[in-house]
Each structure stands twice: as C-alpha cells, then as structure tokens.
N, C-alpha and C. Protein backbone atom coordinates (compact mmCIF):
# COMPACT_ATOMS: atom_id res chain seq x y z
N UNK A 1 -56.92 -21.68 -11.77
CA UNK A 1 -56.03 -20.63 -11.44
C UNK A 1 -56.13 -20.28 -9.98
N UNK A 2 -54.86 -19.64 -9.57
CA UNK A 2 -55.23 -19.19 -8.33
C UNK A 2 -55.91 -17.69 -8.19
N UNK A 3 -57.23 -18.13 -6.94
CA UNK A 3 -58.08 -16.92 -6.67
C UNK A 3 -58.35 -16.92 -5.26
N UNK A 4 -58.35 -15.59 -5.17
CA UNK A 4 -58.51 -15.28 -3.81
C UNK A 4 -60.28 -14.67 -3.84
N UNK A 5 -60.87 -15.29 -2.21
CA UNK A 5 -62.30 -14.26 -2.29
C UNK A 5 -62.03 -13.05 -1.35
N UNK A 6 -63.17 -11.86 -2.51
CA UNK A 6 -62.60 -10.56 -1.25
C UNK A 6 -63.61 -10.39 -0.65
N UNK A 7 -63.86 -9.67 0.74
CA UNK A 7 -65.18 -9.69 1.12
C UNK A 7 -66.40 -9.34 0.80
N UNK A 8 -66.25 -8.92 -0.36
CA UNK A 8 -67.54 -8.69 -1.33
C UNK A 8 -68.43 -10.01 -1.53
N UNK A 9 -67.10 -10.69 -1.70
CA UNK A 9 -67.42 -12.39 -2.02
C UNK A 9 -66.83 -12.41 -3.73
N UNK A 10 -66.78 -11.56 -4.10
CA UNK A 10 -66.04 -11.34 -5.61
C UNK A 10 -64.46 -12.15 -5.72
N UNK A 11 -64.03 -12.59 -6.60
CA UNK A 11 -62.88 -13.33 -7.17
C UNK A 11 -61.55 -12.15 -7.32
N UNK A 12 -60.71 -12.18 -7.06
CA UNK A 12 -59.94 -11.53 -7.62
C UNK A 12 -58.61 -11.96 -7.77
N UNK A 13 -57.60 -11.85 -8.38
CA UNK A 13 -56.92 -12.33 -8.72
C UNK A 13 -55.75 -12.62 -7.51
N UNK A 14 -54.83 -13.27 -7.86
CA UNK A 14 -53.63 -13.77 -6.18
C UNK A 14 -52.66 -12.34 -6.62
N UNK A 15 -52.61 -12.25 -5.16
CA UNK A 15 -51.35 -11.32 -5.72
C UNK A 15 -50.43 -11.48 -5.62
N UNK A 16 -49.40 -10.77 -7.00
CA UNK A 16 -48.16 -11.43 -7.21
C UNK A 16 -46.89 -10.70 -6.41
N UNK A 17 -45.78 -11.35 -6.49
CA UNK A 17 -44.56 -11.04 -5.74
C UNK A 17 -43.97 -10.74 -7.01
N UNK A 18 -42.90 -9.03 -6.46
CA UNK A 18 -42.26 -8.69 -7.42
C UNK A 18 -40.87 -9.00 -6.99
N UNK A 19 -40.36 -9.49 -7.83
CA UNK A 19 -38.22 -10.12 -7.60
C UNK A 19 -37.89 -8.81 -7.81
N UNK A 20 -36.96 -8.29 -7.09
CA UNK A 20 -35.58 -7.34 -7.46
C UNK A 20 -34.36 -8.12 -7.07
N UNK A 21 -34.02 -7.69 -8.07
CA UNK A 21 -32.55 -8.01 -8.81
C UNK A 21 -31.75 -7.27 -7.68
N UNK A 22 -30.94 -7.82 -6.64
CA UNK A 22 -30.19 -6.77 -5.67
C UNK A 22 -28.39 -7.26 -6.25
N UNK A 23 -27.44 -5.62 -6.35
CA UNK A 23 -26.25 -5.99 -6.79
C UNK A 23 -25.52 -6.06 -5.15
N UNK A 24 -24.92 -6.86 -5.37
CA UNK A 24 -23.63 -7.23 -4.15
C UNK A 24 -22.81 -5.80 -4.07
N UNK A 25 -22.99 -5.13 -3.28
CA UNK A 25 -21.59 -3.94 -3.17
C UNK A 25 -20.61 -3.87 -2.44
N UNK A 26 -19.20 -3.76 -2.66
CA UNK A 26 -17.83 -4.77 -1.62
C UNK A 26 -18.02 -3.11 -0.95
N UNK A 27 -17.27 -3.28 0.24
CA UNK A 27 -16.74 -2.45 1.01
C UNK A 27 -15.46 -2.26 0.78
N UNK A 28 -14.62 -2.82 0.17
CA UNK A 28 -13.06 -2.77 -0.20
C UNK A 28 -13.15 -1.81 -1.70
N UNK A 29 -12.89 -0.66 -1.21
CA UNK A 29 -12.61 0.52 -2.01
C UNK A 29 -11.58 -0.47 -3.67
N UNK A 30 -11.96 0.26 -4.44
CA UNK A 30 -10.75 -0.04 -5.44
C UNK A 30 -9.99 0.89 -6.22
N UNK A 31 -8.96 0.32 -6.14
CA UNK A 31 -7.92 1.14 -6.62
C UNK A 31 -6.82 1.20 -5.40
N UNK A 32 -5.51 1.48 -5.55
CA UNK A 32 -4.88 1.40 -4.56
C UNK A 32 -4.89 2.33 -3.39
N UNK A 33 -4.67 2.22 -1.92
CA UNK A 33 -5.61 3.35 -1.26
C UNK A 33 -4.18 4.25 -1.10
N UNK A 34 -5.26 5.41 -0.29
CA UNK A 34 -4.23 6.80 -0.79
C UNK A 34 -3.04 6.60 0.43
N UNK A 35 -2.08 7.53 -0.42
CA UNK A 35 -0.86 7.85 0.06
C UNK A 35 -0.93 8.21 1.84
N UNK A 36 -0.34 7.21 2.74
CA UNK A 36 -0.70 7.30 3.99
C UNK A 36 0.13 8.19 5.01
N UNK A 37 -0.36 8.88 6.14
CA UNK A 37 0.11 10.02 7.09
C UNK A 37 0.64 9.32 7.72
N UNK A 38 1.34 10.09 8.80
CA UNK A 38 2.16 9.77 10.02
C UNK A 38 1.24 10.24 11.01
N UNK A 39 0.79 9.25 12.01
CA UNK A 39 -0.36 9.45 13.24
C UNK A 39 0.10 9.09 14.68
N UNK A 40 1.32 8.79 14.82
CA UNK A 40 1.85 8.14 15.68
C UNK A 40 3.40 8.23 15.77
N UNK A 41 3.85 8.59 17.08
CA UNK A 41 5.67 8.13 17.01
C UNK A 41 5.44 6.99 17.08
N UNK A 42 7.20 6.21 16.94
CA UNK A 42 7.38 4.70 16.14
C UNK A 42 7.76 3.89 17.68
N UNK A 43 8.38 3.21 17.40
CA UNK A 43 9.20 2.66 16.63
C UNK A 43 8.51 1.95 15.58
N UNK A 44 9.35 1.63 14.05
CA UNK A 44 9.45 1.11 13.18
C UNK A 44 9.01 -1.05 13.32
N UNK A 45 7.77 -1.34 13.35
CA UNK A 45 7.89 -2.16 13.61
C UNK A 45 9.04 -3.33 13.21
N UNK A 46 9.08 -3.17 11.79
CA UNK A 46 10.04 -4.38 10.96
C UNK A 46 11.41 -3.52 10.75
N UNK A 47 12.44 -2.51 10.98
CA UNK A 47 12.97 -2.17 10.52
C UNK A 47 13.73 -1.09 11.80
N UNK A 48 15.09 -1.57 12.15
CA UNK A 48 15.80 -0.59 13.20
C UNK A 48 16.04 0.82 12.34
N UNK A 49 15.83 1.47 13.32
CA UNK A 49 16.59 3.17 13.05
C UNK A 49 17.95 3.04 12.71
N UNK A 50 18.96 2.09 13.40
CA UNK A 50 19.89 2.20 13.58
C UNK A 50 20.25 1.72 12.14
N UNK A 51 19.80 0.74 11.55
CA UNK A 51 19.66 -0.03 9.95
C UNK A 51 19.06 1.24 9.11
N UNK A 52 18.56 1.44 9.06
CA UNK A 52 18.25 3.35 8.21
C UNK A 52 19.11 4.06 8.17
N UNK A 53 19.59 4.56 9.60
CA UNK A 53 20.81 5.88 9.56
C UNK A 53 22.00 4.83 8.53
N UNK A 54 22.69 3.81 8.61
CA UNK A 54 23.42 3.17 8.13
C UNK A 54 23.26 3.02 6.49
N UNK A 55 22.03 2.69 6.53
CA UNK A 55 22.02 2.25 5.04
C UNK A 55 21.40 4.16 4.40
N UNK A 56 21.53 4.88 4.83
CA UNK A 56 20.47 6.25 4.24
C UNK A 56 21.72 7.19 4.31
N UNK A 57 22.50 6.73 5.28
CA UNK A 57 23.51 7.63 5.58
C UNK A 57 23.32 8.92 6.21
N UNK A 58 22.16 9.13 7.34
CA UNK A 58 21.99 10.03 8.49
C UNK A 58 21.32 9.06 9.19
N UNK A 59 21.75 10.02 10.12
CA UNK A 59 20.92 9.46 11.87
C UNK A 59 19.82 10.05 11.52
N UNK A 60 18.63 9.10 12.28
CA UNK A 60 17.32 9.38 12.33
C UNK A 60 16.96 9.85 13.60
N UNK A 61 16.30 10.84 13.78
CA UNK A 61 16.39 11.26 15.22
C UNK A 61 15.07 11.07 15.53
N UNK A 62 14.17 11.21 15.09
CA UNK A 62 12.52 10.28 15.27
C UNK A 62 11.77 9.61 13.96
N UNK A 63 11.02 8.75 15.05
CA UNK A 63 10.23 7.91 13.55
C UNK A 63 9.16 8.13 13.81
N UNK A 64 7.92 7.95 13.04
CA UNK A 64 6.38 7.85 12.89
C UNK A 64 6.29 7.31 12.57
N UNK A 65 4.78 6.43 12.54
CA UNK A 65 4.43 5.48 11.85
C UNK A 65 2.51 5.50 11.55
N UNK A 66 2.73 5.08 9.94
CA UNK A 66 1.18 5.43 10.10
C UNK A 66 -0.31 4.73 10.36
N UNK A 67 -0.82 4.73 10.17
CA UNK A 67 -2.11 3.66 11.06
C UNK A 67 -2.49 2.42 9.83
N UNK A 68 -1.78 2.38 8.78
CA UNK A 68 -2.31 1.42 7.58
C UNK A 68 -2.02 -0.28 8.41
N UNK A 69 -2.86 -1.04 8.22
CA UNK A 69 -2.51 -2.56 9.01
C UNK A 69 -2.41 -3.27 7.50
N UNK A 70 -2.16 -4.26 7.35
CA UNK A 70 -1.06 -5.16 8.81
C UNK A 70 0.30 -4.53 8.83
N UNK A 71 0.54 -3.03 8.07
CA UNK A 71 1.66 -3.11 8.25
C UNK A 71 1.85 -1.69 8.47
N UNK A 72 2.37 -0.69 9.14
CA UNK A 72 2.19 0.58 9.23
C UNK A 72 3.52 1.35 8.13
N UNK A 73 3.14 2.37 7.70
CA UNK A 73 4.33 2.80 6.80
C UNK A 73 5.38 3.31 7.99
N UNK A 74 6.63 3.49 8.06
CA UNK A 74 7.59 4.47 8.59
C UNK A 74 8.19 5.30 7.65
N UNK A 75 7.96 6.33 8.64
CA UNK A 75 8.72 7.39 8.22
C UNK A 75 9.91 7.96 9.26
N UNK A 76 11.20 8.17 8.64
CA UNK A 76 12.04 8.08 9.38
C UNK A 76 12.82 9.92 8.83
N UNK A 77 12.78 10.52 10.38
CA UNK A 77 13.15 11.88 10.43
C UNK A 77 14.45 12.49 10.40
N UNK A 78 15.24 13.36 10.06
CA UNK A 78 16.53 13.75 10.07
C UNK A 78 16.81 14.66 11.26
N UNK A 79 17.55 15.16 11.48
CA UNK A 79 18.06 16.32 12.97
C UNK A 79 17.08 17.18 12.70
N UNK A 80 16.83 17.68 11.02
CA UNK A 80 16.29 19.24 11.18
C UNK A 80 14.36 19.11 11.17
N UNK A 81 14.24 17.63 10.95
CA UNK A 81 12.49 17.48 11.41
C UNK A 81 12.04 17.17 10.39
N UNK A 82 13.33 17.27 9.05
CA UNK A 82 12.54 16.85 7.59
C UNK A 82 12.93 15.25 7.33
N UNK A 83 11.34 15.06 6.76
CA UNK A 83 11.61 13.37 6.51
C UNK A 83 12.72 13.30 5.61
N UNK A 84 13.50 11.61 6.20
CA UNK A 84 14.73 11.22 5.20
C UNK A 84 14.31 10.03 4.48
N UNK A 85 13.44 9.13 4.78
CA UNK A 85 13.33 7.79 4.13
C UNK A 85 11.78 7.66 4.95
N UNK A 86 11.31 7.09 3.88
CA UNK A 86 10.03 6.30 4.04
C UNK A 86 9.62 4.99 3.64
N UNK A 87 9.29 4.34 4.35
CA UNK A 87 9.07 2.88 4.12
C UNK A 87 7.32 2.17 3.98
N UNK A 88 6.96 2.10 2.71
CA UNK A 88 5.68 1.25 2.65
C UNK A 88 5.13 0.64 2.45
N UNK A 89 4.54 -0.39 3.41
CA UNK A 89 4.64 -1.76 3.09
C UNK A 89 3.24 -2.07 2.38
N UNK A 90 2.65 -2.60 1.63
CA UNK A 90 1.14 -3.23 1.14
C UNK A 90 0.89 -4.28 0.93
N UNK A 91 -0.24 -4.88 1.59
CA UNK A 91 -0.54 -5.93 1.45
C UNK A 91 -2.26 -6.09 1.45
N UNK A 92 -2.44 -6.78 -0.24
CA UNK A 92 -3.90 -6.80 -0.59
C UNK A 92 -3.60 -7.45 -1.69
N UNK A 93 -4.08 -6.92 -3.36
CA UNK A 93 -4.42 -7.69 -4.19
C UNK A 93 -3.22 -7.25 -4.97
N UNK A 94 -3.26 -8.19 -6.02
CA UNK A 94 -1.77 -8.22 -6.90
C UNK A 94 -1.87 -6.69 -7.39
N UNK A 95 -3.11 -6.23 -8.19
CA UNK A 95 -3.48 -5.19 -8.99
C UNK A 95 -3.19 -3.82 -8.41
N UNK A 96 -3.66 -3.82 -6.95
CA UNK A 96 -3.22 -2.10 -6.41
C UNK A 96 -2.18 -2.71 -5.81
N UNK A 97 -0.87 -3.67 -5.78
CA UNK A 97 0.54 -3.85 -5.36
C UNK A 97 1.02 -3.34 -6.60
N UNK A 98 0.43 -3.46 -7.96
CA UNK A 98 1.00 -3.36 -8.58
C UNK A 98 0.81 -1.55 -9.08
N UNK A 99 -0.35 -1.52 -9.16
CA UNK A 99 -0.70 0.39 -9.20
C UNK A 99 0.16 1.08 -8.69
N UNK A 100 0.40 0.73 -7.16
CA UNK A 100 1.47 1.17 -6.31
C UNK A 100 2.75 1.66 -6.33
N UNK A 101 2.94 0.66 -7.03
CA UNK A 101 4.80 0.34 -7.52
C UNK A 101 5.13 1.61 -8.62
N UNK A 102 3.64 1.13 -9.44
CA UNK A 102 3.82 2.28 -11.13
C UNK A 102 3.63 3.78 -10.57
N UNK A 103 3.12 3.71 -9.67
CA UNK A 103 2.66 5.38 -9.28
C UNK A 103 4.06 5.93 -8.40
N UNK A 104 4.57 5.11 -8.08
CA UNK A 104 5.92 5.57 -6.98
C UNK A 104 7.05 5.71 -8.17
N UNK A 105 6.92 4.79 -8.94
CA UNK A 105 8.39 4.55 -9.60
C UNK A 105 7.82 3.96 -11.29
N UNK A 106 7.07 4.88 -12.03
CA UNK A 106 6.15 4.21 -13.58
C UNK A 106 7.81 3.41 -13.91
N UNK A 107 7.29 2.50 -14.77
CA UNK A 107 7.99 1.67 -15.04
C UNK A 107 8.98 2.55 -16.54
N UNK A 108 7.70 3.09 -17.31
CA UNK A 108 7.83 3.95 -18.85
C UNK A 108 9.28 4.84 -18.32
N UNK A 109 9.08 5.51 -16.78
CA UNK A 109 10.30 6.33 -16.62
C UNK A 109 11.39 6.46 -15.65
N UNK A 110 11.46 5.12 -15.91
CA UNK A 110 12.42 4.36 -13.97
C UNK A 110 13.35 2.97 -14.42
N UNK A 111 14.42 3.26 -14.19
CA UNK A 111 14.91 1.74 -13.86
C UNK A 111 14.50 0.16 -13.90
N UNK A 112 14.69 -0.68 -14.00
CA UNK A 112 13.66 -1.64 -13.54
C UNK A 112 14.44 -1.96 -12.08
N UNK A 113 13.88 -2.62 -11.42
CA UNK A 113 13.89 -2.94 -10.02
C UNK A 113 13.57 -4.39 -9.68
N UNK A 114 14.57 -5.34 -9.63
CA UNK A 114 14.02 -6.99 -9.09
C UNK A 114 14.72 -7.46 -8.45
N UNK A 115 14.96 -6.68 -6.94
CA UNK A 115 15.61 -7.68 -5.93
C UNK A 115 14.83 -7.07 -4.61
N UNK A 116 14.62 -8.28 -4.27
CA UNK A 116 14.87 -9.55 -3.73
C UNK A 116 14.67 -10.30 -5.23
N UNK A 117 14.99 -11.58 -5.25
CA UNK A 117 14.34 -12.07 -6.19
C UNK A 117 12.87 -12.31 -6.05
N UNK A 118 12.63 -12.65 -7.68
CA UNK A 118 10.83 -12.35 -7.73
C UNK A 118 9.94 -11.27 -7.38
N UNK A 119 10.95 -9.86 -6.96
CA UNK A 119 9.80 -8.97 -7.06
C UNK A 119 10.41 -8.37 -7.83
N UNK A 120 9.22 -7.55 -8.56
CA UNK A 120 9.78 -6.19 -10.02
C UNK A 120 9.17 -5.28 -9.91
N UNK A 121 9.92 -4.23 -9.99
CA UNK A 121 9.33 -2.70 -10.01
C UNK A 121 10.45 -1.86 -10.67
N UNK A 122 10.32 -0.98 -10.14
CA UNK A 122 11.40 0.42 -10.67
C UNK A 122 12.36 1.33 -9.46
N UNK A 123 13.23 1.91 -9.57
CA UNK A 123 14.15 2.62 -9.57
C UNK A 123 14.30 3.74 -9.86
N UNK A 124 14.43 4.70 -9.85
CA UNK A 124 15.01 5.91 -9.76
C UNK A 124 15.80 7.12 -8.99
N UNK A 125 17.05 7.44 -8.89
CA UNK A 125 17.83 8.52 -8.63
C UNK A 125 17.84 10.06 -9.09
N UNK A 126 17.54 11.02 -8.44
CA UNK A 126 17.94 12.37 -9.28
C UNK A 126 18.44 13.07 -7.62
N UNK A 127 18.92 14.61 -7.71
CA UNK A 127 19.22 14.89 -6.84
C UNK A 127 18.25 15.65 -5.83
N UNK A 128 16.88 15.68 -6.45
CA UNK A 128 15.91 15.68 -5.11
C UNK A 128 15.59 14.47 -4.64
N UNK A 129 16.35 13.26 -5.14
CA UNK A 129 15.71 12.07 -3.70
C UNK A 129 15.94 11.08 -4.12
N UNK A 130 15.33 9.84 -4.20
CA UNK A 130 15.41 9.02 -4.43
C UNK A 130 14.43 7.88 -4.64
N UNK A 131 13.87 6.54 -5.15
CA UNK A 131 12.62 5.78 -4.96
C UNK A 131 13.14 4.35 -5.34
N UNK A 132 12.71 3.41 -4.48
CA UNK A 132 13.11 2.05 -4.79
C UNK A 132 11.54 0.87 -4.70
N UNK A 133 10.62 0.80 -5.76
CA UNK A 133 9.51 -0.10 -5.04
C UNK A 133 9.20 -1.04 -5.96
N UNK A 134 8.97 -2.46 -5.51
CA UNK A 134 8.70 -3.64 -5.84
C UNK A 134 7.58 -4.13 -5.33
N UNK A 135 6.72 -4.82 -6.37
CA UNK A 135 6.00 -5.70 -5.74
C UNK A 135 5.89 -7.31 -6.29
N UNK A 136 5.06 -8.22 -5.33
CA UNK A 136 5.18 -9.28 -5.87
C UNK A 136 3.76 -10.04 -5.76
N UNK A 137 2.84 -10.61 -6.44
CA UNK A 137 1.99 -11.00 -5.70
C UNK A 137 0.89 -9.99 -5.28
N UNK A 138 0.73 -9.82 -4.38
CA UNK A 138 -0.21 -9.18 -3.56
C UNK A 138 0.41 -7.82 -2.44
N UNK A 139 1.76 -8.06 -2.58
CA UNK A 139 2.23 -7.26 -1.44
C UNK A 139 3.19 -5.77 -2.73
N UNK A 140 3.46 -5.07 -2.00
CA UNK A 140 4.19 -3.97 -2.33
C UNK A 140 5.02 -3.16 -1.54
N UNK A 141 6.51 -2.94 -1.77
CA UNK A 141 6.96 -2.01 -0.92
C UNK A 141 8.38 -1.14 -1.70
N UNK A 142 7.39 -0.18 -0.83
CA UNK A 142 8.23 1.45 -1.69
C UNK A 142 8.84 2.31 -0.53
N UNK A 143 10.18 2.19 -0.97
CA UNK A 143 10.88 3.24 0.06
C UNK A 143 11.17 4.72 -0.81
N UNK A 144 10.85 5.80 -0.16
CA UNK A 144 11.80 6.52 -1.23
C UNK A 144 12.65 7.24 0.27
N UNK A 145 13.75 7.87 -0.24
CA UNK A 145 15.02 8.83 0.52
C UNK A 145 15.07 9.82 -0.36
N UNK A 146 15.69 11.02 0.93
CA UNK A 146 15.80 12.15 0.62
C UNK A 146 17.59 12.60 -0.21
N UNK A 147 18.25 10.58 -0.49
CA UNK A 147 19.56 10.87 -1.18
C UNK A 147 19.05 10.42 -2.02
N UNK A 148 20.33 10.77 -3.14
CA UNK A 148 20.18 10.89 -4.28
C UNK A 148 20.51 8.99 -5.60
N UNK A 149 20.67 8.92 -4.48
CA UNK A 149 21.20 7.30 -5.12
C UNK A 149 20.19 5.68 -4.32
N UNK A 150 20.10 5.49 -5.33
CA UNK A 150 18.56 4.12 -5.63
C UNK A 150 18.82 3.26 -4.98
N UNK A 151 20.76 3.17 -4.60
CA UNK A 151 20.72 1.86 -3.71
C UNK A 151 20.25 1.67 -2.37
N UNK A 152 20.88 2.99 -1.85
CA UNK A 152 20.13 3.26 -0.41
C UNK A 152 18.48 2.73 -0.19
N UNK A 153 17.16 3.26 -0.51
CA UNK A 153 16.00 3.04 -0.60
C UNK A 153 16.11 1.32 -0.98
N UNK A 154 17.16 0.33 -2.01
CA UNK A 154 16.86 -0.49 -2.57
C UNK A 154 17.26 -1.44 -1.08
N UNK A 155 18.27 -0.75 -0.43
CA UNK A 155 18.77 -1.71 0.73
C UNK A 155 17.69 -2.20 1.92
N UNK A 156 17.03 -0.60 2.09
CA UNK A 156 15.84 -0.71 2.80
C UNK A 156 14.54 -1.83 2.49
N UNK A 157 14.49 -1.25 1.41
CA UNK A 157 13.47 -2.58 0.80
C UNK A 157 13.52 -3.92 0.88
N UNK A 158 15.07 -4.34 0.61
CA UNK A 158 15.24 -5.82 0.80
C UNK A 158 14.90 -5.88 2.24
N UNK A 159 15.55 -4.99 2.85
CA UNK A 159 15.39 -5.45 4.73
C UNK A 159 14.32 -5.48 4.99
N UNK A 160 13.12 -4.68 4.85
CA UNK A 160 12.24 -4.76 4.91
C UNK A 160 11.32 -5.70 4.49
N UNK A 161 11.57 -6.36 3.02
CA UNK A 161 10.45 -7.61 2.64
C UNK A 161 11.69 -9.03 3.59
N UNK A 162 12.84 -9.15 3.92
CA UNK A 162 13.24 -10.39 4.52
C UNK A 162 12.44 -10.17 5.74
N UNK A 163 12.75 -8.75 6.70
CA UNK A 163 12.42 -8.79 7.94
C UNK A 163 10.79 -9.20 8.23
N UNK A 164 9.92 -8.71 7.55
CA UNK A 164 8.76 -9.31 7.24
C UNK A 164 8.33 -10.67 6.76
N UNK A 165 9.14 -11.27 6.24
CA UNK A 165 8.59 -12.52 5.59
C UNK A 165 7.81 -12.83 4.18
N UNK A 166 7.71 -11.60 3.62
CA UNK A 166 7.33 -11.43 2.43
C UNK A 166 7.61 -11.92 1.21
C-alpha cells in the first residue's frame, strides 16, 4: 500500500484527494429577455421613417432605438411625443423567438400570423392598437402600432425581416 513516513518515523497513511463534482453555469440568462427601452435617438437601422409614416399612416417625427444587439428595437414617435409603432427584432434560440411571439400576440387569443413565408405567429386588432409578431427559427419580430388594424404592424414586419435578411 501506499505509505508515507512522518517525522516521528511512524507510517501513516497517503493522503487522499477529494473530486468535486463542479456544475457548468451559462451566462445566457433563460427565458426570453425583458421587454427593451429606448436609450438612444435613431435612426432606425433596417427600416426608413419615411416607410413607417406610410405604412402606419402618421409621420414620425422622432425615432429611438434601443441598445439590444445585433439588432436594436425602434421605436417610432408621433407629433404629440407618444409612441406610434415599435419594431423588435430577436435573434437567439428558437424557444425565447418563440416565448416572444406568444407573449406579444398568445396564439390561444390572436389571429394566426405567417407572412413572410415560413414564419408563424399571431395577429391582433382592437381599437387601443394593434400587434403583428412572427418568428422563425431562432429569430423573432414584433411590431405593435398605436392603429387599430393588423395590417399596418404586418407590413412593417415583412419590411423589416426582407430588409434584414432574415
């Protein structure tokens, strides 16, 4: 066996090494991350003002944009300072693209929603606003407007996943 001498000159036993079991802990939060601020005026990286006022049906008189990468949300302002349309783009794992979509627009109480082709989400109109969000994959994007009709937000969306490449 193995023995060690101690300076007594006495035998004593080797000493042993204790293993711990160490768990891996990610730094990538889970669950989809929270609903993001405006930290910055814009411009709108993927998406003209001038393509908003058109498709939203007001002029936007300023934009923000918020600090989320790779893609920042916009938010696009009306004359009187209140947001009219918001645009947000996600890109990560299929699961919070998909959380995303259900929390903006649950599927149980919305429309369904699949254009562009290949992405699906939901829809909804009432006369406080509006919500259009799809995801596909890994990515997600949810516009909602301050009108009352789904196509507006739905127009944005397409422009938004072509203008991106999504």
């Amino acid at each position: 066996g193995c023995t060690t001498t101690s300076p007594s000159g006495a035998e004593s036993p080797a000493p042993t090494t204790q293993r711990r079991t160490v768990t891996p802990t990610t730094t990538t939060p889970e669950g989809p991350p929270p609903a993001p601020e405006p930290v910055a005026d814009g411009p709108c990286p993927y998406l003209e003002s001038a393509f908003v006022a058109e498709a939203n049906g007001q002029r936007a008189t300023k934009v923000r944009i918020s600090a989320d990468k790779p893609h920042p949300t916009c938010f696009f302002y009306r004359a009187d300072g209140k947001i009219q349309l918001t645009v947000r783009v996600y890109v990560g794992t299929a699961k919070n693209a998909k959380a995303l979509v259900d929390e903006a627009a649950p599927i149980d109480s919305t429309n369904p929603a699949n254009s562009p082709s290949g992405w699906k989400g939901g829809s909804m109109g009432s006369d406080k606003g509006s919500v259009y969000a799809v995801a596909k994959e890994g990515s997600a994007v949810i516009v909602t407007s301050n009108q009352a009709q789904s196509i507006k937000p739905r127009r944005v969306a397409e422009k938004a996943i072509t203008g991106l490449g999504l």
